[in-house]
Protein backbone atom coordinates (compact mmCIF):
# COMPACT_ATOMS: atom_id res chain seq x y z
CA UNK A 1 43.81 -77.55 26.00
CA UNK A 2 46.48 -79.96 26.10
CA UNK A 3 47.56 -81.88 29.78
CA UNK A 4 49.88 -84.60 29.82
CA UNK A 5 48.70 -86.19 26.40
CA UNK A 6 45.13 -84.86 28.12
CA UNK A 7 43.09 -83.06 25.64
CA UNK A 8 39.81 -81.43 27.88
CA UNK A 9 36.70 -81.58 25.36
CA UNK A 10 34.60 -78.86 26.95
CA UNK A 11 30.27 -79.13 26.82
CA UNK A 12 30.25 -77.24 24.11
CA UNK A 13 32.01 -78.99 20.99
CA UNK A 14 33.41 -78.12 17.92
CA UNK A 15 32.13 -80.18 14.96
CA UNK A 16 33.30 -79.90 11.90
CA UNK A 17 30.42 -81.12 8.96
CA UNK A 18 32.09 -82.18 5.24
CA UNK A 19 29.79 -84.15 3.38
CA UNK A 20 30.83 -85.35 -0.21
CA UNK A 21 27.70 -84.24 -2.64
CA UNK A 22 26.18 -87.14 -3.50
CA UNK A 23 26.02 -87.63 0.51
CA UNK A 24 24.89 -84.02 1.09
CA UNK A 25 20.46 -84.11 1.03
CA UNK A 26 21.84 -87.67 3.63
CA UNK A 27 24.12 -84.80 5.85
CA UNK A 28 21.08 -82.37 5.89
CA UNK A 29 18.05 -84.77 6.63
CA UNK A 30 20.09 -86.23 9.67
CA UNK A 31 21.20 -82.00 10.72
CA UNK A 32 17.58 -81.10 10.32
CA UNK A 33 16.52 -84.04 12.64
CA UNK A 34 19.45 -83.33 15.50
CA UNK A 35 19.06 -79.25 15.12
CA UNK A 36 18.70 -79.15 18.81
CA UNK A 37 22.13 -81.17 19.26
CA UNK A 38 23.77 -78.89 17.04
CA UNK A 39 22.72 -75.44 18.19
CA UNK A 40 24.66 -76.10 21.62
CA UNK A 41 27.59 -76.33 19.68
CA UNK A 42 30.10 -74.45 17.47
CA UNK A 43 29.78 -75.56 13.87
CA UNK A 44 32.57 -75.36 11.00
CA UNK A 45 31.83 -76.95 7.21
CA UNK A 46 33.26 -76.92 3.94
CA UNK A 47 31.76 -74.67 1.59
CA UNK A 48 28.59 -75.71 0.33
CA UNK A 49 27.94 -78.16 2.80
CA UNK A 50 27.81 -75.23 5.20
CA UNK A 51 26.01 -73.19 2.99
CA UNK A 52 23.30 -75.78 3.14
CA UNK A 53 23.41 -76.25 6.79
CA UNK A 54 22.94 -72.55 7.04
CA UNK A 55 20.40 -72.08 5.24
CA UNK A 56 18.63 -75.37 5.84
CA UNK A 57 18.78 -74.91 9.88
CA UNK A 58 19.25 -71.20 10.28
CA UNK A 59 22.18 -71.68 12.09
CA UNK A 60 25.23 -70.32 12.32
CA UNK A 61 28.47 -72.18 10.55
CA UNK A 62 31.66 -71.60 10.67
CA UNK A 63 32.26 -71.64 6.48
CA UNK A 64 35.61 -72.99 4.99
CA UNK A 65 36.42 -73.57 1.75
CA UNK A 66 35.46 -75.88 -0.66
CA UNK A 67 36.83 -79.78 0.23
CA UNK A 68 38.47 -79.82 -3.52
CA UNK A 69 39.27 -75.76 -3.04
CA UNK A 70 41.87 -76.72 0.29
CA UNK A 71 38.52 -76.81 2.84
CA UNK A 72 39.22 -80.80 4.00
CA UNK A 73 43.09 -79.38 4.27
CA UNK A 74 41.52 -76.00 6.44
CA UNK A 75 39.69 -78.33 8.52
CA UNK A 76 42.76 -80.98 8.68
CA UNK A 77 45.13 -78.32 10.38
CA UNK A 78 42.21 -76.97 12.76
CA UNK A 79 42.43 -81.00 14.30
CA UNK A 80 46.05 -80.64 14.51
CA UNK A 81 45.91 -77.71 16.56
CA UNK A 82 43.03 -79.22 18.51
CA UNK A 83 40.35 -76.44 17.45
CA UNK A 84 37.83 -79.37 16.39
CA UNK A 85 37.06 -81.84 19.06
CA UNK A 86 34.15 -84.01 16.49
CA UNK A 87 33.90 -84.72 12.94
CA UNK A 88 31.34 -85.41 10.93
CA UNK A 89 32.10 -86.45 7.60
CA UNK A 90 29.43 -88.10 5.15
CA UNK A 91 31.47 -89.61 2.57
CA UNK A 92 30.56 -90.82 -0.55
CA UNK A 93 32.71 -94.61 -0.85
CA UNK A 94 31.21 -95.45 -4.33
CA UNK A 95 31.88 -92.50 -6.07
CA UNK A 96 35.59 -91.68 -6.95
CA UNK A 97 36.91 -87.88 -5.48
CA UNK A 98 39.54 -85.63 -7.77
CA UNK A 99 40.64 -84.89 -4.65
CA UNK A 100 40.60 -88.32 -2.62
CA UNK A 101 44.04 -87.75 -0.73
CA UNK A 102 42.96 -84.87 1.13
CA UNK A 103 39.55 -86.88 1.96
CA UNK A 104 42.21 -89.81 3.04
CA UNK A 105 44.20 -87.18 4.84
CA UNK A 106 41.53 -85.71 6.69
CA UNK A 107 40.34 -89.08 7.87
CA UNK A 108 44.02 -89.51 8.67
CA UNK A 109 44.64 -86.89 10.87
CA UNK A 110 41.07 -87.35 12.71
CA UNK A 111 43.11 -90.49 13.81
CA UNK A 112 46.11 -89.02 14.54
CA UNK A 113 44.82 -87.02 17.11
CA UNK A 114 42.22 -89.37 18.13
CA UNK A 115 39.18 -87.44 17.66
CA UNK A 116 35.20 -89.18 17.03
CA UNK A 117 34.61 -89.21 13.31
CA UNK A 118 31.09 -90.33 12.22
CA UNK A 119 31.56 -91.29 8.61
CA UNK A 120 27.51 -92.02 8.10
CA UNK A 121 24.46 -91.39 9.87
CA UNK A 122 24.31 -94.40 11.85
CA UNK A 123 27.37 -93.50 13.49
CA UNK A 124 26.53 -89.64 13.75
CA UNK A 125 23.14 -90.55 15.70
CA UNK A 126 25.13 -92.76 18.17
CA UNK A 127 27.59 -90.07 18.82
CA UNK A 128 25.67 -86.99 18.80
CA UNK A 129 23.00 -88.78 21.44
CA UNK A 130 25.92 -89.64 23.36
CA UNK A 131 25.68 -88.56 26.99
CA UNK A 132 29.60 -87.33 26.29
CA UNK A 133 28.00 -84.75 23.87
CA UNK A 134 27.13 -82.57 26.83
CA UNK A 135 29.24 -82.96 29.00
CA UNK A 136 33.23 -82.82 29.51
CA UNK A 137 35.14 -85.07 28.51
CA UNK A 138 38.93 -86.27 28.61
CA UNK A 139 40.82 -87.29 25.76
CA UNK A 140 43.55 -88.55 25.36
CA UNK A 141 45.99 -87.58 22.99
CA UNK A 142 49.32 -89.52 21.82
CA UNK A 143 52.67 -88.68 23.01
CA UNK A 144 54.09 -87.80 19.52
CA UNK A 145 57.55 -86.31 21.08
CA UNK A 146 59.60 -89.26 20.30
CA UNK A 147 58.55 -89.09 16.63
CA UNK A 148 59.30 -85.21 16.83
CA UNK A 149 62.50 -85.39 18.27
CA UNK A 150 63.99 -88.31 16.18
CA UNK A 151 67.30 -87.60 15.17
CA UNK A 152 67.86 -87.93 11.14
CA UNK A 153 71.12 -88.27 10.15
CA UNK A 154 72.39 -85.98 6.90
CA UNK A 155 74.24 -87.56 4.27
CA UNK A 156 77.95 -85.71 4.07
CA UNK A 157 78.45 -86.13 0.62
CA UNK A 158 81.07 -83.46 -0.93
């Protein structure tokens, strides 16, 4: 819920997992070890990665499509309406992606809205053991009205 650029990150999260494929047995290993962690919170994925979460963990996941298929773009717009509060997003940096702008987009928007994005597993274990994991927390989100209400001028050509 959004307060006065305020964005209340209840206990229980929403995480969204994406993991490019050559990153993917990486994603699971490090879900398998926090499978505690991520049972107290909601889970959404990108296709396969969530098919392997689910089946790997027994969990329940929140499937999207494919990244290539639109699911980076699915899980994109849920940050922009502040339905994901985490990412997680094992990505591969030495192999090239067909579909690298949404992967850049995604990353983009995680900023935009200032959410926690672990891009590796390092990061993920800092910010999954976080005490803020469990608790509430208070974000803060940027006052994007100026940009929204920017007057653009129309050309008047006849």
């Amino acid at each position: 819920m959004f307060e006065n650029n305020e964005y209340v990150l209840e206990p229980k999260k929403q995480i969204a997992v994406v993991a490019h494929d050559n990153k993917k047995k990486d994603l699971i290993e490090w879900a398998r070890w926090n499978k505690a962690a991520l049972m107290e919170h909601t889970v959404y994925a990108t296709g396969t990665t969530g098919r392997l979460l689910e089946e790997e963990l027994g969990i329940e996941v929140i499937r999207l499509q494919s990244g290539p298929l639109g699911g980076d773009q699915q899980i994109g717009a849920k940050i922009a309406e502040g339905d994901i509060d985490f990412l997680i997003f094992f990505w591969d940096p030495l192999e090239p992606q067909p579909h690298d702008t949404d992967v850049k987009a995604l990353l983009r928007i995680a900023v935009v809205w200032n959410i926690p994005v672990a891009c590796n597993r390092a990061s993920a274990d800092f910010m999954i053991s976080s005490p803020l994991m469990s608790g509430e927390y208070k974000r803060s989100t940027p006052d994007y009205q100026a940009h929204i209400q920017r007057v653009i001028e129309r050309s008047t050509s006849e």
